[in-house]
PDB file of N, CA and C in Angstrom:
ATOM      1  N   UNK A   1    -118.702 -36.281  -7.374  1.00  0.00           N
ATOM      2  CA  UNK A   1    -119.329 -35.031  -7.015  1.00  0.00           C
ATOM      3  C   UNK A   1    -119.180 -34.730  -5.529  1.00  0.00           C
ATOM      4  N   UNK A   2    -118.853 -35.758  -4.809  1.00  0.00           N
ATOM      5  CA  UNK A   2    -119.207 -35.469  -3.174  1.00  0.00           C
ATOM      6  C   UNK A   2    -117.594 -35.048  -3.150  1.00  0.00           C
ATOM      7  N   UNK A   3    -116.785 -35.693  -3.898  1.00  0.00           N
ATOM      8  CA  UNK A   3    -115.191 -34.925  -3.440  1.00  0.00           C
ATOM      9  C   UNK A   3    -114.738 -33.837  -3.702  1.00  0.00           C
ATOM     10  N   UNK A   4    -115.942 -32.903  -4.871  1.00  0.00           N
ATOM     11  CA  UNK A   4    -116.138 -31.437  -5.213  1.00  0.00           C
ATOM     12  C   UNK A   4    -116.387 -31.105  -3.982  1.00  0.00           C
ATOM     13  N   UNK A   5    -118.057 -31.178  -4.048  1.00  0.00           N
ATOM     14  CA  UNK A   5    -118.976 -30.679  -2.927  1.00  0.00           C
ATOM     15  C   UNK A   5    -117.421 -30.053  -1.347  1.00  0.00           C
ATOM     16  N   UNK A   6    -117.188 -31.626  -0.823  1.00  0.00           N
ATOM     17  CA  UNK A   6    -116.094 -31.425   0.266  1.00  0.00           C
ATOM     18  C   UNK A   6    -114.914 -30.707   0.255  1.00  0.00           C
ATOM     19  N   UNK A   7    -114.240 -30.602  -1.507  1.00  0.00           N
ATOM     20  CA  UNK A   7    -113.273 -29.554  -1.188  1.00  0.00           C
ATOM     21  C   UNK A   7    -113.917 -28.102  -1.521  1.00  0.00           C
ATOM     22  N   UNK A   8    -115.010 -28.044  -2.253  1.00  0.00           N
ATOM     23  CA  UNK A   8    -115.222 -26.253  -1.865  1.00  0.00           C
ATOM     24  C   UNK A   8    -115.497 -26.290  -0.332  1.00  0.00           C
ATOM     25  N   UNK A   9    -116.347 -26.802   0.085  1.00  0.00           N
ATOM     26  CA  UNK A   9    -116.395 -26.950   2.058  1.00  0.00           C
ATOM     27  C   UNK A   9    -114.604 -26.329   2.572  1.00  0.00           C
ATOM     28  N   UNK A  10    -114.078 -27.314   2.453  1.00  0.00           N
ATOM     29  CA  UNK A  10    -112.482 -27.284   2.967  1.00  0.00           C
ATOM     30  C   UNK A  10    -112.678 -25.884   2.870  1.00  0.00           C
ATOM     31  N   UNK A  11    -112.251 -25.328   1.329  1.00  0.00           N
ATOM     32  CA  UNK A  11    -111.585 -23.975   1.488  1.00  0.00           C
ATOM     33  C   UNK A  11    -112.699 -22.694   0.935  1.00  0.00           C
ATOM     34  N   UNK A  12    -113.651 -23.123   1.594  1.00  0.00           N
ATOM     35  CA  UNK A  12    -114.733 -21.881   2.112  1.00  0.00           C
ATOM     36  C   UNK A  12    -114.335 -21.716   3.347  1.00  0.00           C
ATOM     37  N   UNK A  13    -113.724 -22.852   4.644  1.00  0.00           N
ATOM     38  CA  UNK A  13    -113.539 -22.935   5.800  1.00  0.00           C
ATOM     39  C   UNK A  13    -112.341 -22.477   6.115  1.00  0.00           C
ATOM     40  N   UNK A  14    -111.119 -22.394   5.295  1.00  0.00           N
ATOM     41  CA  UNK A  14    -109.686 -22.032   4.989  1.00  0.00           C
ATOM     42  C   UNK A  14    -109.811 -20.671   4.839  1.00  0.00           C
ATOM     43  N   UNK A  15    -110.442 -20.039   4.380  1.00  0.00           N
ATOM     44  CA  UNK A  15    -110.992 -18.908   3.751  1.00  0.00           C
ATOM     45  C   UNK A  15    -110.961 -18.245   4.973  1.00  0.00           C
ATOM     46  N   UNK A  16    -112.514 -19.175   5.675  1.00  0.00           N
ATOM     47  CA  UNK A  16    -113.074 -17.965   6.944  1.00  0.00           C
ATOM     48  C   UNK A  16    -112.015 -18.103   7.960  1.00  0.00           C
ATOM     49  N   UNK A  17    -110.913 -18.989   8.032  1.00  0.00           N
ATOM     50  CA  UNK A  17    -109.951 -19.173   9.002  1.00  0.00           C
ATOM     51  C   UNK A  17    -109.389 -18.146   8.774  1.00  0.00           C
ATOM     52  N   UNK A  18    -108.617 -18.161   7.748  1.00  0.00           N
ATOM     53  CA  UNK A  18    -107.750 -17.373   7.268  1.00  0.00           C
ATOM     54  C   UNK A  18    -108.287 -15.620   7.860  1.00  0.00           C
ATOM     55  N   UNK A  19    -109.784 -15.260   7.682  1.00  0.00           N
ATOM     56  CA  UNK A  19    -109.670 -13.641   8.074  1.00  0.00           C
ATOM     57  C   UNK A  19    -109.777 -13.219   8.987  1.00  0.00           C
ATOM     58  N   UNK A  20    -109.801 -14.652  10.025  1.00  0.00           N
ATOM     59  CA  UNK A  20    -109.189 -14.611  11.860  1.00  0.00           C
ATOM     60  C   UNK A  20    -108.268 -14.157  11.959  1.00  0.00           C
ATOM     61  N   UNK A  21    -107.195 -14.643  11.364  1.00  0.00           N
ATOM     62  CA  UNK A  21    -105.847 -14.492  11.671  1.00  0.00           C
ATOM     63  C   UNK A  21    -105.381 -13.115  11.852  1.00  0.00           C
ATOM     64  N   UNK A  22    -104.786 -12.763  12.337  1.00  0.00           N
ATOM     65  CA  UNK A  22    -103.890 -11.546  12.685  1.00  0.00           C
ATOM     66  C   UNK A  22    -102.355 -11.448  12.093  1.00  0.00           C
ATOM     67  N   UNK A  23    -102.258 -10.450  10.636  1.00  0.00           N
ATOM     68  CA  UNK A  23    -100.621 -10.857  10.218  1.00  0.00           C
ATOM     69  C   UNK A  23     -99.849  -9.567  10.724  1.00  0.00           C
ATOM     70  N   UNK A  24     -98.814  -9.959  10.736  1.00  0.00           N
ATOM     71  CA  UNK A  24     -97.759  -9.100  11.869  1.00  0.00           C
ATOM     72  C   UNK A  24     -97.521  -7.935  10.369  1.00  0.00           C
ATOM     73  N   UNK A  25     -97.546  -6.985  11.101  1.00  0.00           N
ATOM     74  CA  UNK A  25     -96.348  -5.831  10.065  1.00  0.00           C
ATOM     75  C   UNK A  25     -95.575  -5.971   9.930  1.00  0.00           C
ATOM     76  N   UNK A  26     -95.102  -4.774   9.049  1.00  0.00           N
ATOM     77  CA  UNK A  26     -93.667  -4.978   8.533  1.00  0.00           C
ATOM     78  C   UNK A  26     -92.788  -4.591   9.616  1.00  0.00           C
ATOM     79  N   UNK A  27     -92.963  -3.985  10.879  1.00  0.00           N
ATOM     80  CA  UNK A  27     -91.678  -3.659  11.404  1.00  0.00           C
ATOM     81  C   UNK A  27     -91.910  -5.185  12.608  1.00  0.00           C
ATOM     82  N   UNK A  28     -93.045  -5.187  12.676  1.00  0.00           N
ATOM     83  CA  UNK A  28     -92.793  -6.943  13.561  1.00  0.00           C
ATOM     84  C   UNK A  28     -91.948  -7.766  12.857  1.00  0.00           C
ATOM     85  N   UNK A  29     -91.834  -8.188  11.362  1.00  0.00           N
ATOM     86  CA  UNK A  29     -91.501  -8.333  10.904  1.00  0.00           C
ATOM     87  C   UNK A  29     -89.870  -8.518  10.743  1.00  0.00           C
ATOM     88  N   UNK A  30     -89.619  -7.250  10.537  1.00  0.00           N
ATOM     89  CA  UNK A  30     -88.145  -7.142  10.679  1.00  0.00           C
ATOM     90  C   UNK A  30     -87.599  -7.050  11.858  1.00  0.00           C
ATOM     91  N   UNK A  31     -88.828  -7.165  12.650  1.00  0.00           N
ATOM     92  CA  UNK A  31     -87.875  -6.791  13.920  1.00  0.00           C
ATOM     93  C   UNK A  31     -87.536  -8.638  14.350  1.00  0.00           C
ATOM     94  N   UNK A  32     -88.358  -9.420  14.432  1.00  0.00           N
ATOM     95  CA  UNK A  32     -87.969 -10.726  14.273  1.00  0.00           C
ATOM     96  C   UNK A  32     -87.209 -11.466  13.120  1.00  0.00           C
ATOM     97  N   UNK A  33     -87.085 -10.703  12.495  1.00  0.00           N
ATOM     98  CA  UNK A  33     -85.916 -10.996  11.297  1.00  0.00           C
ATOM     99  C   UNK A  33     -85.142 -10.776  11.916  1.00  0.00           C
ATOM    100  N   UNK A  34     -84.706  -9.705  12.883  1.00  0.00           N
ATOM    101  CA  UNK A  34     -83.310  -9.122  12.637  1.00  0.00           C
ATOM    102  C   UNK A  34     -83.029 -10.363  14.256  1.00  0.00           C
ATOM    103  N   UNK A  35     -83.723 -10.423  15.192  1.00  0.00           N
ATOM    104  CA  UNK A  35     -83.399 -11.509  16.501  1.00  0.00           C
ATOM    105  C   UNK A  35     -83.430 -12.670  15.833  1.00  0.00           C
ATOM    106  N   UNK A  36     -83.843 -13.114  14.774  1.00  0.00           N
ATOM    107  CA  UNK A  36     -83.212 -14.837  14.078  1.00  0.00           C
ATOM    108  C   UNK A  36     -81.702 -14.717  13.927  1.00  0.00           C
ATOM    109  N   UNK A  37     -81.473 -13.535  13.616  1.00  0.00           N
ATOM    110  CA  UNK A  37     -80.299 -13.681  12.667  1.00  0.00           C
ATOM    111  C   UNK A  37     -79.334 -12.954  13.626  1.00  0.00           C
ATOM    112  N   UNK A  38     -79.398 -12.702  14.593  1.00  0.00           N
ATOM    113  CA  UNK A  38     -78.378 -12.548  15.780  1.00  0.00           C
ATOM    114  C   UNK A  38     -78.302 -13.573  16.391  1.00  0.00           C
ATOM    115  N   UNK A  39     -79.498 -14.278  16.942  1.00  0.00           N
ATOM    116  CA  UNK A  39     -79.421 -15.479  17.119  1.00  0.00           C
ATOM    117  C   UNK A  39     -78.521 -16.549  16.522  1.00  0.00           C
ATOM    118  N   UNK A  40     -78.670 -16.552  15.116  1.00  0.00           N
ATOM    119  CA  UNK A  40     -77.921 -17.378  14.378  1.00  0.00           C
ATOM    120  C   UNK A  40     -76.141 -17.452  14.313  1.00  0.00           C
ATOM    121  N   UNK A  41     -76.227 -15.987  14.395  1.00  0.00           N
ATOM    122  CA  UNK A  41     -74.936 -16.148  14.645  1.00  0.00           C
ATOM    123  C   UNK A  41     -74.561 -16.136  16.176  1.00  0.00           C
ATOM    124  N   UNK A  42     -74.439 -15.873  16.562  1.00  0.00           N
ATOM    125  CA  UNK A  42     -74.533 -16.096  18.228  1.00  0.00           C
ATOM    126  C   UNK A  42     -74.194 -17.964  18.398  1.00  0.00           C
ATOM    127  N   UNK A  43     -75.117 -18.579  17.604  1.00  0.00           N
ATOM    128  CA  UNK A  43     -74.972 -19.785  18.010  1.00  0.00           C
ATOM    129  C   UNK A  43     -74.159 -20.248  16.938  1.00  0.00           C
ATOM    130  N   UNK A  44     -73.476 -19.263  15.757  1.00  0.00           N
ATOM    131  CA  UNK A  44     -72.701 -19.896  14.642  1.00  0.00           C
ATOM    132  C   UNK A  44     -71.257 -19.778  15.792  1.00  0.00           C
ATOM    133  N   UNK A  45     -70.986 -18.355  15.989  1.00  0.00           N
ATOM    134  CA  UNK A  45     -70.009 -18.415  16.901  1.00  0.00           C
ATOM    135  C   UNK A  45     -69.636 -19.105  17.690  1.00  0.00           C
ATOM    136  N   UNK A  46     -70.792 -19.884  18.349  1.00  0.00           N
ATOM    137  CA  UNK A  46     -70.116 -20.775  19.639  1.00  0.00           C
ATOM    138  C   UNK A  46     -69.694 -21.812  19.091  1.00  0.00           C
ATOM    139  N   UNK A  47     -70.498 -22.668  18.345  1.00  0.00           N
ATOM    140  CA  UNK A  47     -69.860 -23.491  17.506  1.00  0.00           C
ATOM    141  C   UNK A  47     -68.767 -23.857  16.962  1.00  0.00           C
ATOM    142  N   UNK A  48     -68.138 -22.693  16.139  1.00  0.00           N
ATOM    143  CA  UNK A  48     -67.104 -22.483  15.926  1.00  0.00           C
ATOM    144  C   UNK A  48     -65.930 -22.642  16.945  1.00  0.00           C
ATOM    145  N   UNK A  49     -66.692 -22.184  18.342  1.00  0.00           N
ATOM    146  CA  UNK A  49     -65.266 -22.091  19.454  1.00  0.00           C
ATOM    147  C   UNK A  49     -64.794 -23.053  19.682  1.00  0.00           C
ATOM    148  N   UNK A  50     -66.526 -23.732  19.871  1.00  0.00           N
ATOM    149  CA  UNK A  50     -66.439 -25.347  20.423  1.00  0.00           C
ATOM    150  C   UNK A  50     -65.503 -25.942  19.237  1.00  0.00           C
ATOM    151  N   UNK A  51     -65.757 -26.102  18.181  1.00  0.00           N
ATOM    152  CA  UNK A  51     -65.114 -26.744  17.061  1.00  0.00           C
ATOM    153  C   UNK A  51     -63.789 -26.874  17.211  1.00  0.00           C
ATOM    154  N   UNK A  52     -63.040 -25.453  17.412  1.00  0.00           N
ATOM    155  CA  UNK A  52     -61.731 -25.216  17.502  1.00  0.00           C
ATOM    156  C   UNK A  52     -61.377 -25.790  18.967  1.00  0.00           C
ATOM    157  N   UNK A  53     -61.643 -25.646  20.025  1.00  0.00           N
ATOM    158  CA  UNK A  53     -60.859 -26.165  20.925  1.00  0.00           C
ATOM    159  C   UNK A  53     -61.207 -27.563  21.221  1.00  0.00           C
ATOM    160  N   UNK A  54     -62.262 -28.145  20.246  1.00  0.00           N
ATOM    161  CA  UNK A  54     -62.029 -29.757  20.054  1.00  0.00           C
ATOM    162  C   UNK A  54     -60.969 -30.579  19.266  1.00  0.00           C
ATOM    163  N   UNK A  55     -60.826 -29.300  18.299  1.00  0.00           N
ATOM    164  CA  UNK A  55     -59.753 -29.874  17.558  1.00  0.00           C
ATOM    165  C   UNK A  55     -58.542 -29.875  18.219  1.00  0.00           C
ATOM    166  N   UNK A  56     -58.023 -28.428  18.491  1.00  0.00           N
ATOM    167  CA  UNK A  56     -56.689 -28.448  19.118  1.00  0.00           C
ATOM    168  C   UNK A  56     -56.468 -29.406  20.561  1.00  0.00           C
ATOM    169  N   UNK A  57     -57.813 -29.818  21.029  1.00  0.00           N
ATOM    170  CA  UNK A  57     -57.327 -30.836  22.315  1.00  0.00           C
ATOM    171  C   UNK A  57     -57.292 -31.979  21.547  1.00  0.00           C
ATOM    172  N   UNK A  58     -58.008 -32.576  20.669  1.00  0.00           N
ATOM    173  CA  UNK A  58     -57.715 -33.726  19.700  1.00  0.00           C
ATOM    174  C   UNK A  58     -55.857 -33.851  19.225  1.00  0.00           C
ATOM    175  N   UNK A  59     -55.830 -32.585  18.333  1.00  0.00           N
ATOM    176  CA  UNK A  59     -54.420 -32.650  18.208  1.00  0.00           C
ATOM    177  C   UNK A  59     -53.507 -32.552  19.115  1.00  0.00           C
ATOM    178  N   UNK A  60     -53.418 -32.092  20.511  1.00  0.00           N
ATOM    179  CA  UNK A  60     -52.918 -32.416  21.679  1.00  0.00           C
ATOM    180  C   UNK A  60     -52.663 -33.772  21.859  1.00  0.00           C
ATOM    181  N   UNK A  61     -53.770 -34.541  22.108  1.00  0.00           N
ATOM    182  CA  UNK A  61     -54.054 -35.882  22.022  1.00  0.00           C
ATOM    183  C   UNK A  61     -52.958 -36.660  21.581  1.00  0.00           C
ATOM    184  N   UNK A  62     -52.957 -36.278  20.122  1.00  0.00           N
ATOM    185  CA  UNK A  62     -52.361 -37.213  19.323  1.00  0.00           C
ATOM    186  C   UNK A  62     -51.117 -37.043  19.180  1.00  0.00           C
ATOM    187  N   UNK A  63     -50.218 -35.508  19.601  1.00  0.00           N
ATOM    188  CA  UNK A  63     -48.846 -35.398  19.570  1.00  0.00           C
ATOM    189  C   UNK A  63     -48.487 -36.297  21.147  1.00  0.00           C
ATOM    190  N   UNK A  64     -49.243 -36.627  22.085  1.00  0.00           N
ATOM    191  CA  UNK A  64     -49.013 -36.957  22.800  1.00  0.00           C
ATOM    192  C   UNK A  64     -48.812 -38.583  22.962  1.00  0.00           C
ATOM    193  N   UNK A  65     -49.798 -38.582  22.543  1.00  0.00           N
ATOM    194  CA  UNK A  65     -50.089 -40.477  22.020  1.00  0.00           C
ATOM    195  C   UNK A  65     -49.172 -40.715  20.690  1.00  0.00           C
ATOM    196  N   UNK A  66     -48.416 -39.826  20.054  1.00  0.00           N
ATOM    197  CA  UNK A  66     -47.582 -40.610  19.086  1.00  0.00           C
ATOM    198  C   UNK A  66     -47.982 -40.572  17.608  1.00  0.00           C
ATOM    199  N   UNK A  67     -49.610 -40.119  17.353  1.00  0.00           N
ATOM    200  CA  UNK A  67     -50.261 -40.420  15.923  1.00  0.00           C
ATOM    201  C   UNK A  67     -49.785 -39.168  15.030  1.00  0.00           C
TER     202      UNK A  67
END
């Protein structure tokens, strides 16, 4: 009974937390949707650059060294 009692407690307290909170709209919303996902690519792109001119100095490397 006391592990009833303590979880209605919990989320009577979850509850009153919860109608503190402040939730963003929909254009906050999308508007941080849309800066993740420039972001994302932004950093997919560099990646990619990096990727490629690791490789081609790798394969440099190796026409040089013989492999």
């Amino acid at each position: 009974m006391e592990r009833l009692r303590r979880l209605k407690q919990f989320v009577v307290e979850v509850v009153a937390e919860l109608k503190k909170s402040t939730w963003p709209g929909r254009r906050e919303v999308y508007g941080t949707t849309v800066v993740v996902i420039v972001a994302v690519v932004i950093c997919a792109v560099y990646l990619w650059a990096v990727d490629l001119l690791l490789a081609r100095g790798m394969n440099q490397v190796f026409r040089v060294f013989g492999q």
